[in-house]
N, C-alpha and C. Protein backbone atom coordinates (compact mmCIF):
# COMPACT_ATOMS: atom_id res chain seq x y z
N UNK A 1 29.21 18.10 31.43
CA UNK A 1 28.66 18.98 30.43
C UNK A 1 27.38 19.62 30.97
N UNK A 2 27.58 20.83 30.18
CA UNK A 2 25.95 21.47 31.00
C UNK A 2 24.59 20.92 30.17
N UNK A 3 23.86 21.69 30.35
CA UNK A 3 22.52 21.04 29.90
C UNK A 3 22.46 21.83 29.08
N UNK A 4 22.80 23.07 28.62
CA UNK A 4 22.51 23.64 27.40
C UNK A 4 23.67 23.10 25.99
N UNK A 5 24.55 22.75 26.26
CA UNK A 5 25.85 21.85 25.79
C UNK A 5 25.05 20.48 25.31
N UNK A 6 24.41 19.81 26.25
CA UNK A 6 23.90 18.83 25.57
C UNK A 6 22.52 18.74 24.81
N UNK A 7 21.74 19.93 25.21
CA UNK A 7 21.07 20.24 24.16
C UNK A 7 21.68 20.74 22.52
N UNK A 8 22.17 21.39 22.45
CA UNK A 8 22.78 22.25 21.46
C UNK A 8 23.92 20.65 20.75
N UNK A 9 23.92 19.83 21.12
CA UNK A 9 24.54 18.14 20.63
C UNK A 9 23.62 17.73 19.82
N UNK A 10 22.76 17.54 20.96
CA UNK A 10 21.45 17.13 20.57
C UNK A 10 20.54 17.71 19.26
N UNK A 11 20.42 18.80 19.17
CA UNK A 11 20.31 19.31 18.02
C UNK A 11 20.74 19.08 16.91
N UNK A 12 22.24 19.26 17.15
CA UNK A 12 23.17 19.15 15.73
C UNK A 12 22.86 17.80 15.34
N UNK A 13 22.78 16.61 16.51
CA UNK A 13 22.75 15.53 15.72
C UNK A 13 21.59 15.21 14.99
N UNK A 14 20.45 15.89 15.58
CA UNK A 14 18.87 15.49 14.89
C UNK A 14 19.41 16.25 13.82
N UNK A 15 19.38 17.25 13.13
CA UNK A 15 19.46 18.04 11.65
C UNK A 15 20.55 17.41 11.02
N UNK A 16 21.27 16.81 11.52
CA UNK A 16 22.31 15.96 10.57
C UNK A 16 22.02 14.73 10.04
N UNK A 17 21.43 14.05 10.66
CA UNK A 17 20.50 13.36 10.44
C UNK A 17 19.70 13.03 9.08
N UNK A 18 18.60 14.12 9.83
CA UNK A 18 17.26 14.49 9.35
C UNK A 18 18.03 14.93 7.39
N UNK A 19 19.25 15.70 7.29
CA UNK A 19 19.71 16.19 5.82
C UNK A 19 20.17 14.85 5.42
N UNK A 20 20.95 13.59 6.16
CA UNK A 20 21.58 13.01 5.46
C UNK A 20 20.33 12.15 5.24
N UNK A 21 19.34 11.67 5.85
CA UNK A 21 18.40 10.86 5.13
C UNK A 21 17.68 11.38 4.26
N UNK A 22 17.62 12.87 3.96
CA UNK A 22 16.48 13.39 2.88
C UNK A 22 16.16 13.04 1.90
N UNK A 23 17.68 12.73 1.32
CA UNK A 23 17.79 12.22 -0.31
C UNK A 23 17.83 10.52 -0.08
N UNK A 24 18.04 9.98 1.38
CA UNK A 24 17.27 8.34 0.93
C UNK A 24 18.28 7.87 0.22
N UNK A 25 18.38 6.18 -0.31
CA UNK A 25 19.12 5.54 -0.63
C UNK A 25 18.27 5.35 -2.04
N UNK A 26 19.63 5.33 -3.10
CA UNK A 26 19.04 5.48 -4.34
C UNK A 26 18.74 3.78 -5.12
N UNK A 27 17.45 3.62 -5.09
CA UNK A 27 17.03 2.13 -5.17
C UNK A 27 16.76 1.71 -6.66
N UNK A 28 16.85 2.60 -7.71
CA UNK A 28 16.52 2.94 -9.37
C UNK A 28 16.89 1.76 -10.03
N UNK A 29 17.88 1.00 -9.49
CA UNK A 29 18.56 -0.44 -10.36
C UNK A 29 17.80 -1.03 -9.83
N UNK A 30 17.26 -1.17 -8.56
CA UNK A 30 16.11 -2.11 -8.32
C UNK A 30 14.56 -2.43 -8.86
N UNK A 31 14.19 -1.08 -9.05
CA UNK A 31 13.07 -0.68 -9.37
C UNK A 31 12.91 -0.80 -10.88
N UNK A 32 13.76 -0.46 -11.79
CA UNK A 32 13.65 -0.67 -13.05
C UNK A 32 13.81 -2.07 -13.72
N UNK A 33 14.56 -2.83 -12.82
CA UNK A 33 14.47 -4.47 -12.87
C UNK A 33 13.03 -5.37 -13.19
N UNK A 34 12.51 -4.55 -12.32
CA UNK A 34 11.21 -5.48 -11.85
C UNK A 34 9.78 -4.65 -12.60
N UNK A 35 9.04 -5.74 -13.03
CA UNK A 35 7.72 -5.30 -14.16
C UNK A 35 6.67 -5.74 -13.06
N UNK A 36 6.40 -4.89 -12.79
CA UNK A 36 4.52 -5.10 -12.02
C UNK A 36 3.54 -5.09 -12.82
N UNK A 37 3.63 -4.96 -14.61
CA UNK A 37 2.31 -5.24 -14.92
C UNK A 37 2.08 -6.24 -15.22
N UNK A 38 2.25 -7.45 -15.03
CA UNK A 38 1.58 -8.41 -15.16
C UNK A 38 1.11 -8.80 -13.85
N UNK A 39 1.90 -8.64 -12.63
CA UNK A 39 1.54 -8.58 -11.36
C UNK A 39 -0.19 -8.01 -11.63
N UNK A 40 0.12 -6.95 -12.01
CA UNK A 40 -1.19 -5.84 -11.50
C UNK A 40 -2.35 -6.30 -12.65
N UNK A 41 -2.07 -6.97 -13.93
CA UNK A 41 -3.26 -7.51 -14.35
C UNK A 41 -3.69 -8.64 -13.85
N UNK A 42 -2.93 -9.90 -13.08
CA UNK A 42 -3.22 -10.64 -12.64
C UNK A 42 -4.27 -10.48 -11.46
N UNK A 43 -3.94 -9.30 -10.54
CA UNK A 43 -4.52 -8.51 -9.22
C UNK A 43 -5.98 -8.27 -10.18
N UNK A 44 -5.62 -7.55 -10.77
CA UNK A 44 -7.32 -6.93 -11.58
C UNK A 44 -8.19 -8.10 -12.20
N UNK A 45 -7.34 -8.94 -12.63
CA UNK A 45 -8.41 -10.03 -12.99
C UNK A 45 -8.98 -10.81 -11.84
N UNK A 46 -7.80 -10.92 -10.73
CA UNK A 46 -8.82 -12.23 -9.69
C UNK A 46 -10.14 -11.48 -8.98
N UNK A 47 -9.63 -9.45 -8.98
CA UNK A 47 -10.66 -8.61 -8.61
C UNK A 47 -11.85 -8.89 -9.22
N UNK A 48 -11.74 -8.79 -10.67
CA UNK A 48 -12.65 -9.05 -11.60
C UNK A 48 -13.55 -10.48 -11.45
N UNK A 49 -13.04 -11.15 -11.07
CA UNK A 49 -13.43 -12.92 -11.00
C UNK A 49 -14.14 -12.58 -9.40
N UNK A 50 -13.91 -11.98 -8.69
CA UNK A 50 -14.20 -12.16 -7.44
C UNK A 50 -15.76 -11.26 -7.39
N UNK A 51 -15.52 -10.30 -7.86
CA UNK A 51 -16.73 -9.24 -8.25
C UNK A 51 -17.64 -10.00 -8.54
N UNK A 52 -17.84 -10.70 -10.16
CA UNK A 52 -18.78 -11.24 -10.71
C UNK A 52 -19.21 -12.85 -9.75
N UNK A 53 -18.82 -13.68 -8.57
CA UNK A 53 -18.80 -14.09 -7.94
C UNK A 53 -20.06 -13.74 -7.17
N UNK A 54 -19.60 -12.38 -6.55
CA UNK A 54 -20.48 -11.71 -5.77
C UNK A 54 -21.71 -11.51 -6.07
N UNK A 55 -21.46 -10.66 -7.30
CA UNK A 55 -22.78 -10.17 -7.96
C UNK A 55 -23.64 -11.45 -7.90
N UNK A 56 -23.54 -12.57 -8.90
CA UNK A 56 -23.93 -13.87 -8.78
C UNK A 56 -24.68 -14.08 -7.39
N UNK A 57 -23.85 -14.25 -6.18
CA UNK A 57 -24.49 -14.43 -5.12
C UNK A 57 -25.41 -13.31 -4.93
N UNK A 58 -25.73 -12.46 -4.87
CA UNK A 58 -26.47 -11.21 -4.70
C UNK A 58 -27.81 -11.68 -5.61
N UNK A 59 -27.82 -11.93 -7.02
CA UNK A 59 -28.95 -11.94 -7.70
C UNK A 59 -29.64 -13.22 -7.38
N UNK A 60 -28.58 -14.68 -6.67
CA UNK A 60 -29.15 -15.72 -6.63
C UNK A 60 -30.16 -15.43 -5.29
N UNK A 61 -29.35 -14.75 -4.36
CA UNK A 61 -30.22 -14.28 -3.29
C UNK A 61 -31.74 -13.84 -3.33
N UNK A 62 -31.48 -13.06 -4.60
CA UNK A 62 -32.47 -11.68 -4.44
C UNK A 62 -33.90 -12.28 -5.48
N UNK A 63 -33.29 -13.69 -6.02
CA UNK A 63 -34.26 -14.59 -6.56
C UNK A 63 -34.98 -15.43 -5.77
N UNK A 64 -33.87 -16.37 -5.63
CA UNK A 64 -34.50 -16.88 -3.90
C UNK A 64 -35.95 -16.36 -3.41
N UNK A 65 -35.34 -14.79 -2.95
CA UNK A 65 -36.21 -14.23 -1.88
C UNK A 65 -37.41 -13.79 -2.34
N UNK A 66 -37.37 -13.38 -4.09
CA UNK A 66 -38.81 -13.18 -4.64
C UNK A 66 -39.44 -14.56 -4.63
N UNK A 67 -39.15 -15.57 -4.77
CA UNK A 67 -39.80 -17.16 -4.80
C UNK A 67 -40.13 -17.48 -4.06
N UNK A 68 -39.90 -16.70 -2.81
CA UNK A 68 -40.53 -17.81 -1.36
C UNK A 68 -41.35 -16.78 -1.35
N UNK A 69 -41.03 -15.43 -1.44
CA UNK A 69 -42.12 -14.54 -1.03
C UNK A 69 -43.77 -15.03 -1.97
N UNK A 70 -43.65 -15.48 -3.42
CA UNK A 70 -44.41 -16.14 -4.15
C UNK A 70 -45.10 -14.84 -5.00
């Protein structure tokens, strides 16, 4: 085969491709199965718990450091 023959293959097969994956595999029975909000309040609360954690350490710090300073 020539080289323009196997280019012009080559082609067809990338755009055949490229159309048959466009539309993707239809996953909708999967997706409607499954509830992430309790997932995602659980996520926001340990955020929440972890935050005020911080803060905590930050002010215990920032006490600390006025006390020694005197």
């Amino acid at each position: 085969m020539t080289k323009n023959v196997m280019r012009g293959l080559a082609l067809v097969g990338a755009l055949s491709t490229g159309a048959a994956m466009a539309a993707g595999p239809d996953l909708s029975s999967l997706t409607t199965a499954v509830d992430f909000g309790t997932v995602i309040t659980a996520i926001l609360a340990i955020a929440g718990l972890l935050a005020a954690v911080y803060v905590s350490i930050k002010g215990a710090t920032t006490v600390i450091g006025l006390i020694r300073r005197g």
